[in-house]
Protein backbone atom coordinates (compact mmCIF):
# COMPACT_ATOMS: atom_id res chain seq x y z
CA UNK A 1 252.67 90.79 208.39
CA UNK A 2 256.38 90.34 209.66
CA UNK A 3 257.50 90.19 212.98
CA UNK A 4 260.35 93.11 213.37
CA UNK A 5 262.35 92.71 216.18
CA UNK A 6 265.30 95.32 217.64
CA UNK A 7 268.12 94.58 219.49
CA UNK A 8 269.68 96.92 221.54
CA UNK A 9 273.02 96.84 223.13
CA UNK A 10 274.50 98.85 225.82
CA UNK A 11 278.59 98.97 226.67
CA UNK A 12 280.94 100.96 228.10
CA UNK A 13 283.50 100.19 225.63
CA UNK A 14 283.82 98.18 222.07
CA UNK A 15 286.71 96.87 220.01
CA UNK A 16 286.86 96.08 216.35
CA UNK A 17 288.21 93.14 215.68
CA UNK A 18 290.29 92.32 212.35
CA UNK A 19 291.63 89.56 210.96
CA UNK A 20 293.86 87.83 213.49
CA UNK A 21 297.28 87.39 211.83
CA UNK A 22 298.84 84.88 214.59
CA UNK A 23 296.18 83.66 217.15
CA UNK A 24 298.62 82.83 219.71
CA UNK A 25 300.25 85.73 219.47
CA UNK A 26 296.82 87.77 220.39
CA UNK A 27 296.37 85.63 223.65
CA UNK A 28 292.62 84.14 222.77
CA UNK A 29 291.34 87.68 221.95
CA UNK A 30 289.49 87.78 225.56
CA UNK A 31 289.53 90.74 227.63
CA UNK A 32 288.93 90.88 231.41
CA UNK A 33 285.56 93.49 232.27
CA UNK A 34 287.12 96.31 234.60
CA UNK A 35 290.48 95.88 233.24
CA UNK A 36 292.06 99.14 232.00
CA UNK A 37 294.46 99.34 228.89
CA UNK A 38 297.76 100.23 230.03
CA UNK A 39 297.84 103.27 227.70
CA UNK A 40 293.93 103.88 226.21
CA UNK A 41 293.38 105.14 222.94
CA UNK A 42 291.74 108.49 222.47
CA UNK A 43 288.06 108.16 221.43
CA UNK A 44 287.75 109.02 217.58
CA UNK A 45 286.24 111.65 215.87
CA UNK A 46 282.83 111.55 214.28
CA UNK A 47 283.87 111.87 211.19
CA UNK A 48 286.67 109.11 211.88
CA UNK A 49 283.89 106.63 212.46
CA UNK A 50 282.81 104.67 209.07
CA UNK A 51 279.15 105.05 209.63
């Protein structure tokens, strides 16, 4: 038969990424773990989430 295999992936916190409009401008995208935003979004609400 076929082989099924799950991933699973545990975080504290996740950011969508869209399509970057000016690169340089974004500074590389990376984010430092432990680093706090200087004003954090609120989490959304379930039915805010698109699946």
């Amino acid at each position: 038969g076929n082989k099924k295999y799950m991933t699973e992936i545990v975080a504290n916190t996740m950011q969508m990424l869209g399509k970057p409009e000016d690169a340089s401008a974004l500074g590389g995208g990376q984010t430092v773990i432990g680093e706090s935003a200087a004003s954090p979004e609120p989490s959304p609400v379930d039915e805010d989430v698109p699946f």
